[in-house]
PDB file of N, CA and C in Angstrom:
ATOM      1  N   UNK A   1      14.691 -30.308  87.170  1.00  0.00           N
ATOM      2  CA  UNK A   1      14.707 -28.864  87.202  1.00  0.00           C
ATOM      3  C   UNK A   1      14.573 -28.385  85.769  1.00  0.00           C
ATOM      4  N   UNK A   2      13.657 -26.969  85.962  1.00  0.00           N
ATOM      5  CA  UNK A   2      13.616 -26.678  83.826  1.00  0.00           C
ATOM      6  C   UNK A   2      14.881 -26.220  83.541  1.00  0.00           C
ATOM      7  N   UNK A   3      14.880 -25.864  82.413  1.00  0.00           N
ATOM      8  CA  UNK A   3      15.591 -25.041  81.592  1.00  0.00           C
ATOM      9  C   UNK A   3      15.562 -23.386  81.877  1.00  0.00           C
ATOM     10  N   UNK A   4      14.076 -23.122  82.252  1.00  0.00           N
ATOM     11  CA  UNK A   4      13.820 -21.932  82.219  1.00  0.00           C
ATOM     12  C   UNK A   4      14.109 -21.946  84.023  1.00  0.00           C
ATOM     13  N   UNK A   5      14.259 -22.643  85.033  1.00  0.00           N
ATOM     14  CA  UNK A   5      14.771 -22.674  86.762  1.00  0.00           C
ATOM     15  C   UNK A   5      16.524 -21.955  86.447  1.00  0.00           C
ATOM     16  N   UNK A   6      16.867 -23.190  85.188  1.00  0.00           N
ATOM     17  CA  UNK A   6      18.436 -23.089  84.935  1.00  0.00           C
ATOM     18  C   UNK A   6      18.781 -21.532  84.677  1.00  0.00           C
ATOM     19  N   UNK A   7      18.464 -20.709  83.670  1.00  0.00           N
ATOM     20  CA  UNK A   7      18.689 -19.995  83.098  1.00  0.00           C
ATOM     21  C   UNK A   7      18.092 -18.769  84.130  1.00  0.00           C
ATOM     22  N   UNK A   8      17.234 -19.175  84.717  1.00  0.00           N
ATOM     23  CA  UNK A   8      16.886 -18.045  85.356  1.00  0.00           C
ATOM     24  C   UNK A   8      18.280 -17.762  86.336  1.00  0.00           C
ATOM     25  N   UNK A   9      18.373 -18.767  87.299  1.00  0.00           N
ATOM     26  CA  UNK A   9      19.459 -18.557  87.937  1.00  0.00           C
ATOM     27  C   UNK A   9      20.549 -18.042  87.881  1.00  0.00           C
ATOM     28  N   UNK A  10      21.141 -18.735  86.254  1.00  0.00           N
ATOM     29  CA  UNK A  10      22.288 -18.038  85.865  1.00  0.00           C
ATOM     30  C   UNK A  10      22.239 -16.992  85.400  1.00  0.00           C
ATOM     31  N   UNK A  11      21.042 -16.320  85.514  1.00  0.00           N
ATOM     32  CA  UNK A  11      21.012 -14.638  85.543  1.00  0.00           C
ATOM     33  C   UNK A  11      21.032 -13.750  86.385  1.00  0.00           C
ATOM     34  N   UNK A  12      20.706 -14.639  87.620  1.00  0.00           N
ATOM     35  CA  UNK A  12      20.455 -13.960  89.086  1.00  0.00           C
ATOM     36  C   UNK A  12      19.321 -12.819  89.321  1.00  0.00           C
ATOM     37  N   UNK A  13      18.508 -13.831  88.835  1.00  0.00           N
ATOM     38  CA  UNK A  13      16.952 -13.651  88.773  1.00  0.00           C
ATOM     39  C   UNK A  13      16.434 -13.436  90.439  1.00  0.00           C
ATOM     40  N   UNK A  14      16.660 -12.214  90.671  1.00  0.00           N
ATOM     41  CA  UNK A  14      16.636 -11.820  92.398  1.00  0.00           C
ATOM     42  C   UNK A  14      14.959 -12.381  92.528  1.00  0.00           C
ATOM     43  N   UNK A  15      14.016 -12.347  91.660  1.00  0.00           N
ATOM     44  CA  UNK A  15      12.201 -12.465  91.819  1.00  0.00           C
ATOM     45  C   UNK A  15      12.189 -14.106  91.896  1.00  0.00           C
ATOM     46  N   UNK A  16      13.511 -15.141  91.606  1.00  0.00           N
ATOM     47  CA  UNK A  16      12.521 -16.494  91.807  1.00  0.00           C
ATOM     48  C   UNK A  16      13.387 -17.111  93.099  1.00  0.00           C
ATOM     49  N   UNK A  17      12.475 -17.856  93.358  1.00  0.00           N
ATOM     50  CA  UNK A  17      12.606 -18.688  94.399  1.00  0.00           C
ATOM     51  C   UNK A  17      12.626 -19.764  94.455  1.00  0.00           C
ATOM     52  N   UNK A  18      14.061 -19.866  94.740  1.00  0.00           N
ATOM     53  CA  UNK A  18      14.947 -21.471  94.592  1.00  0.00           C
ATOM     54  C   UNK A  18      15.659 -21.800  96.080  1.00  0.00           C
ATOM     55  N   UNK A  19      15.604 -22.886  96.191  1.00  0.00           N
ATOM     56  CA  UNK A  19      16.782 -23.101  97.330  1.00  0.00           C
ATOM     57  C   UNK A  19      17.624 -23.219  97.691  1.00  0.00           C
ATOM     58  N   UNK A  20      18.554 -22.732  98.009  1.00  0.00           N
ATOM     59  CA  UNK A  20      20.204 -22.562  98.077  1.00  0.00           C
ATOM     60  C   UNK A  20      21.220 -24.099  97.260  1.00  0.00           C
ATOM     61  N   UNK A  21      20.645 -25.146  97.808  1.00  0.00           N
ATOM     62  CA  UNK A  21      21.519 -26.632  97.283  1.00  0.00           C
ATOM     63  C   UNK A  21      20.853 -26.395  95.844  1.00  0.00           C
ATOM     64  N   UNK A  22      19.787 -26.333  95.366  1.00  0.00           N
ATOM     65  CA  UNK A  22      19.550 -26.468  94.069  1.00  0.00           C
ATOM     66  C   UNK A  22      20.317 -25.075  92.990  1.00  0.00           C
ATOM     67  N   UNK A  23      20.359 -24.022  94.082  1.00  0.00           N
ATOM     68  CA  UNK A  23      20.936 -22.497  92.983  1.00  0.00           C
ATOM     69  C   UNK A  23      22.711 -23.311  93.156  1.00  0.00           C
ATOM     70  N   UNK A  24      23.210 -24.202  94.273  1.00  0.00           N
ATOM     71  CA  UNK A  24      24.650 -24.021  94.321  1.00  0.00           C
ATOM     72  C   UNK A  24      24.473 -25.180  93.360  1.00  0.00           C
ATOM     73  N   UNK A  25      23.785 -26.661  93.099  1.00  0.00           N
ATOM     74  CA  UNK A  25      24.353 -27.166  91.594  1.00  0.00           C
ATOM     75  C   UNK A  25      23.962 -26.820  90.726  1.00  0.00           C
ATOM     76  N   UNK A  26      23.811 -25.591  90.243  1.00  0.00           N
ATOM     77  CA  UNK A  26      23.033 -25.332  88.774  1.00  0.00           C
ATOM     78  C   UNK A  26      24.868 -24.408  88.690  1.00  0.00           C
ATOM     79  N   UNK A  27      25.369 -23.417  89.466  1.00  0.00           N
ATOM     80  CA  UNK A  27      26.739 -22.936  89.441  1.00  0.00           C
ATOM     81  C   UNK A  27      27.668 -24.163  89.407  1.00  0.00           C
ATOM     82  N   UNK A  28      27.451 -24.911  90.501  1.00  0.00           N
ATOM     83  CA  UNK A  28      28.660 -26.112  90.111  1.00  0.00           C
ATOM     84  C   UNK A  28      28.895 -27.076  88.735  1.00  0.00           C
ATOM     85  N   UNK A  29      27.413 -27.186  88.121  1.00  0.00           N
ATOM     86  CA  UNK A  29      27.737 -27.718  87.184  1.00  0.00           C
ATOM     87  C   UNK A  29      28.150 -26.895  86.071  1.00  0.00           C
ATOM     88  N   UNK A  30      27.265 -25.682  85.633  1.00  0.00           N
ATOM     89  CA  UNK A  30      27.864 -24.874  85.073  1.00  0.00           C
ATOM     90  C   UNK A  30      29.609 -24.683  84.951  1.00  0.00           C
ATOM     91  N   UNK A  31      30.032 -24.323  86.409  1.00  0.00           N
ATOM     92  CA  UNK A  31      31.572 -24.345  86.288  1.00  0.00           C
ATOM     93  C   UNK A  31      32.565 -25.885  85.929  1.00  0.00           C
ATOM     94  N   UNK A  32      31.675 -27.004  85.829  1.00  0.00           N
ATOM     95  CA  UNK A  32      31.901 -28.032  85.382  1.00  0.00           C
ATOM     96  C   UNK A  32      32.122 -28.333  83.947  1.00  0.00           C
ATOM     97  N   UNK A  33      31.287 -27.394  83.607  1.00  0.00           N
ATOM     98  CA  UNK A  33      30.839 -27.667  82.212  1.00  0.00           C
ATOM     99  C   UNK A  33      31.095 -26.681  81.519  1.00  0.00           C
ATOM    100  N   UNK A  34      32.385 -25.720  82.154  1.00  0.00           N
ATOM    101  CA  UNK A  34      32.787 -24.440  81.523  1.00  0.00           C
ATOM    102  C   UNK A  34      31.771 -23.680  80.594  1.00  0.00           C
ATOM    103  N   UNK A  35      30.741 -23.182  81.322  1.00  0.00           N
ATOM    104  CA  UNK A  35      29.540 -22.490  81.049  1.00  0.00           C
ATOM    105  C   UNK A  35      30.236 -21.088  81.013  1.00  0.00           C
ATOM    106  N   UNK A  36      29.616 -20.006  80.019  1.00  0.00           N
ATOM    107  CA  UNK A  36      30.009 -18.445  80.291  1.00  0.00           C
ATOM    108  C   UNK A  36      29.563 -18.067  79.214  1.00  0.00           C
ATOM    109  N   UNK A  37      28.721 -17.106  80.150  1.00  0.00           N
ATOM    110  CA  UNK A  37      27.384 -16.147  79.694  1.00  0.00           C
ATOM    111  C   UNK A  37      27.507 -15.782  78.297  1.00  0.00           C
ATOM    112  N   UNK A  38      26.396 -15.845  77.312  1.00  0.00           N
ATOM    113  CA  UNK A  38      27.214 -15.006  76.105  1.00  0.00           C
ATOM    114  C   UNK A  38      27.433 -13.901  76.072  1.00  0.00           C
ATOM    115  N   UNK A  39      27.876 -12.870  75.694  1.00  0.00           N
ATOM    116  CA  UNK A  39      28.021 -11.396  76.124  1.00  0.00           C
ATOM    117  C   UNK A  39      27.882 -11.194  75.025  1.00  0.00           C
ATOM    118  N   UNK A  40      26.300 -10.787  74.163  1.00  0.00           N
ATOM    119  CA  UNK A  40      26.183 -10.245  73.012  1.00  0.00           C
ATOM    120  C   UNK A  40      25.898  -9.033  72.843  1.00  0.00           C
ATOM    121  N   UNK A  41      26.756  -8.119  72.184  1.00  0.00           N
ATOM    122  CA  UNK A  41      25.778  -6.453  72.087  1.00  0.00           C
ATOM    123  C   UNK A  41      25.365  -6.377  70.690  1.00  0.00           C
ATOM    124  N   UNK A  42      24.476  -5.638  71.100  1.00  0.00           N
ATOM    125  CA  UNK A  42      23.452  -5.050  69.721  1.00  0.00           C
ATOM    126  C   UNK A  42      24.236  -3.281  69.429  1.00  0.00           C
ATOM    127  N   UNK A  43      24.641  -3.793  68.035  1.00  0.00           N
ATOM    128  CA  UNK A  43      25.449  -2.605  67.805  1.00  0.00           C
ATOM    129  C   UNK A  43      24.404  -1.242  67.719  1.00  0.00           C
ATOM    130  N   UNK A  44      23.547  -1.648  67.491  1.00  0.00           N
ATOM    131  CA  UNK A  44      22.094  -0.859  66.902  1.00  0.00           C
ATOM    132  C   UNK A  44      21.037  -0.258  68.485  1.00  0.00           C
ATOM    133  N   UNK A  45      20.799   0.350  68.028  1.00  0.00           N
ATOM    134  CA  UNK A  45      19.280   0.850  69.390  1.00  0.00           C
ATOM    135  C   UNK A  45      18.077   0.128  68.429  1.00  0.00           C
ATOM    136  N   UNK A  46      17.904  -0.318  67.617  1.00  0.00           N
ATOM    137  CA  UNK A  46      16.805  -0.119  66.777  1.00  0.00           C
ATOM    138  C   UNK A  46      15.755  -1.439  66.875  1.00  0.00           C
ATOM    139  N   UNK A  47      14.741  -1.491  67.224  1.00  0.00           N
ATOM    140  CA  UNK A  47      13.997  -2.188  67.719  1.00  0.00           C
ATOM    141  C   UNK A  47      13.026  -3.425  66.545  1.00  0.00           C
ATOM    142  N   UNK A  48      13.266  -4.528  66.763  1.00  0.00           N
ATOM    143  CA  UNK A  48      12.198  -5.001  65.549  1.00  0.00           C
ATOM    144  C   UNK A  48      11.169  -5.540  65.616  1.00  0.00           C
ATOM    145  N   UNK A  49      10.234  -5.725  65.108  1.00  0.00           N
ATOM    146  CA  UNK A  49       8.762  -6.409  65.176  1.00  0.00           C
ATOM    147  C   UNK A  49       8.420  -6.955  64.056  1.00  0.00           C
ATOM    148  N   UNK A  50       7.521  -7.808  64.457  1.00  0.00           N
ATOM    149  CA  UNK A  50       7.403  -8.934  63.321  1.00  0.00           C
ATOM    150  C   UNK A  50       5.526  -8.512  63.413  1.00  0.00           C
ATOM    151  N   UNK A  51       5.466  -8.803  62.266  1.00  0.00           N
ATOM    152  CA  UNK A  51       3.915  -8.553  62.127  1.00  0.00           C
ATOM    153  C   UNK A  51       3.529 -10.291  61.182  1.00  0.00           C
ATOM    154  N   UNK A  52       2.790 -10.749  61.833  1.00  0.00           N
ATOM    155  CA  UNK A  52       2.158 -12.326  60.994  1.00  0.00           C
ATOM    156  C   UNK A  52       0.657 -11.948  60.488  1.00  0.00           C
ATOM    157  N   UNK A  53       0.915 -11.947  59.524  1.00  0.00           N
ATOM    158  CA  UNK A  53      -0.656 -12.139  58.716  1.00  0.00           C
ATOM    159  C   UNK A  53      -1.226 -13.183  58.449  1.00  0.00           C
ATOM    160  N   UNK A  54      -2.393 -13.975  58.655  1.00  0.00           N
ATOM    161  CA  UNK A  54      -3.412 -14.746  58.286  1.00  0.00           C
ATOM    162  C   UNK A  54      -4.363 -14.416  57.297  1.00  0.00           C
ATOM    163  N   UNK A  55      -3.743 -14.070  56.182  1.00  0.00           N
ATOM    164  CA  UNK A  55      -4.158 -13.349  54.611  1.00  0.00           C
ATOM    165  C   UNK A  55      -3.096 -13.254  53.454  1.00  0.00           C
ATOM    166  N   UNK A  56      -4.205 -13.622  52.572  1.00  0.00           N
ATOM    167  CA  UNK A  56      -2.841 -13.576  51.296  1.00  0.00           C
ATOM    168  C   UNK A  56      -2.980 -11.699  50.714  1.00  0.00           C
ATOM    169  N   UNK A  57      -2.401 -11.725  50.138  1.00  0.00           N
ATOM    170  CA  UNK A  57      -2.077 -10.155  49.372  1.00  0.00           C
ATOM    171  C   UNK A  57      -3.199  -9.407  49.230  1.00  0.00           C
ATOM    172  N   UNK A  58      -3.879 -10.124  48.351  1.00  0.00           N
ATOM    173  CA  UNK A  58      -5.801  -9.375  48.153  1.00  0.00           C
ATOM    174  C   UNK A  58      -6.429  -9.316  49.222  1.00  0.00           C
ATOM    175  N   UNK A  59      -6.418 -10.111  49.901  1.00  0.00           N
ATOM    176  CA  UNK A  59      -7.118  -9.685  51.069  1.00  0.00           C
ATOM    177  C   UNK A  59      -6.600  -8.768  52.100  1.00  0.00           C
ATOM    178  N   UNK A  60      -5.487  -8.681  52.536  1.00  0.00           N
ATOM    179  CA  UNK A  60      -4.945  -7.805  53.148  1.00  0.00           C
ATOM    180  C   UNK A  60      -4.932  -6.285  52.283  1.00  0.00           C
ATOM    181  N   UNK A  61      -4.710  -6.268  51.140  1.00  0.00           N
ATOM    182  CA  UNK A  61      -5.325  -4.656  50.171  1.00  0.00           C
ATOM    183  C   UNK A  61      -6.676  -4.239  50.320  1.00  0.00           C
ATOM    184  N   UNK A  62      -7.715  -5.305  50.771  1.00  0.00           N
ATOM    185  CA  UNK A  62      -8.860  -4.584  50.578  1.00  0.00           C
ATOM    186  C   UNK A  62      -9.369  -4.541  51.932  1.00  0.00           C
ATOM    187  N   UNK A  63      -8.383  -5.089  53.388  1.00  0.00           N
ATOM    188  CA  UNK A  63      -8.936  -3.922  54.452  1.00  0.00           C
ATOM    189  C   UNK A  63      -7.409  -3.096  54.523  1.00  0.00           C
ATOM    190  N   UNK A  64      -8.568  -2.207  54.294  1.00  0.00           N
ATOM    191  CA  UNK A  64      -6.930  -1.164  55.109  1.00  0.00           C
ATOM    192  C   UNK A  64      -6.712  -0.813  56.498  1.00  0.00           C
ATOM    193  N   UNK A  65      -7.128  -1.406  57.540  1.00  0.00           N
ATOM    194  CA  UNK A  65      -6.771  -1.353  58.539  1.00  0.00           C
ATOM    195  C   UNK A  65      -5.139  -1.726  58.532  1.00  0.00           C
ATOM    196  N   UNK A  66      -5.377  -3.196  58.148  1.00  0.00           N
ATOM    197  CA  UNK A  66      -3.956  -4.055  58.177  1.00  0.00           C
ATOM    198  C   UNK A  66      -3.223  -4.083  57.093  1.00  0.00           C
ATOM    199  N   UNK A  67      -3.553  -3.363  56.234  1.00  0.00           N
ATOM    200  CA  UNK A  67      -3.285  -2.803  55.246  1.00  0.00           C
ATOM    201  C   UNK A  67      -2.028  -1.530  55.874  1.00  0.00           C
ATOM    202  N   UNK A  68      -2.619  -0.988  56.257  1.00  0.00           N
ATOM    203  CA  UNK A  68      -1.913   0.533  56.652  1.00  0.00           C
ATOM    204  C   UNK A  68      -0.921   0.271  57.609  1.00  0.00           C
ATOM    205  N   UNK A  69      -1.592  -0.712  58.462  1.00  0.00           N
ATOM    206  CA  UNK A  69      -0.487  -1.231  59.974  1.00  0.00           C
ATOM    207  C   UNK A  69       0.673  -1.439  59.346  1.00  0.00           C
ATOM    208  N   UNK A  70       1.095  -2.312  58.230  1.00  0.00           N
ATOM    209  CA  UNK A  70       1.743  -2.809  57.765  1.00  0.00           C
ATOM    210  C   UNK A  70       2.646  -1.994  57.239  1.00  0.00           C
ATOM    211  N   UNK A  71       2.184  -1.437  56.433  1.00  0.00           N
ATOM    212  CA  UNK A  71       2.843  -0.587  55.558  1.00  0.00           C
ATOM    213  C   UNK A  71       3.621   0.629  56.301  1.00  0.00           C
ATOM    214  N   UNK A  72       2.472   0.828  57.521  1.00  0.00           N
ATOM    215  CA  UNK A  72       3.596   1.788  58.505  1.00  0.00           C
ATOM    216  C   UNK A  72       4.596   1.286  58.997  1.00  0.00           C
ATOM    217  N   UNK A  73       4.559   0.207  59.746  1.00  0.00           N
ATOM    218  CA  UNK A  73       5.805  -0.580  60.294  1.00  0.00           C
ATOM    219  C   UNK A  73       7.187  -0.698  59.007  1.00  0.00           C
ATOM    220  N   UNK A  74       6.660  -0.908  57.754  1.00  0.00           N
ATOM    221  CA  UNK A  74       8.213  -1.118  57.349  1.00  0.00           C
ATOM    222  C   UNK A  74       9.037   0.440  57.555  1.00  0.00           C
ATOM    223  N   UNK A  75       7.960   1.832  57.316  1.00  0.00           N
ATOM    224  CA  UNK A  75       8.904   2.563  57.543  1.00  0.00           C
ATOM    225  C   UNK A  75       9.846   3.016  58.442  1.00  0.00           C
TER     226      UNK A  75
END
């Protein structure tokens, strides 16, 4: 079974489709294995994005398309 079957489950992923003996040992072992959810909050609303460039400095200055993209996002 994946990782991503596991995790789905223990989210109670109502869209996948598993079969009851396989969703009840993915809980049994979990409670075996004193599993519990992380409960992380984001103190923030504020959203981040990563921008990857395939260009060094000069080249990215002399288009300004990605030039500008860039430079808008940090603000």
């Amino acid at each position: 079974m994946s990782l991503a079957t596991v995790s789905r489950v223990l989210n109670y992923d109502q869209t996948l489709s598993v079969n009851e003996t396989t969703r009840q040992k993915i809980f049994e072992t979990a409670e075996a294995m004193h599993y519990h959810k992380s409960r992380k909050t984001r103190k923030s609303k504020q959203k981040r994005l990563a921008i990857c460039l395939w260009c060094d400095q000069d080249q990215e200055i002399k288009d300004l398309y990605y030039y500008s993209t860039r430079t808008s996002a940090q603000a």
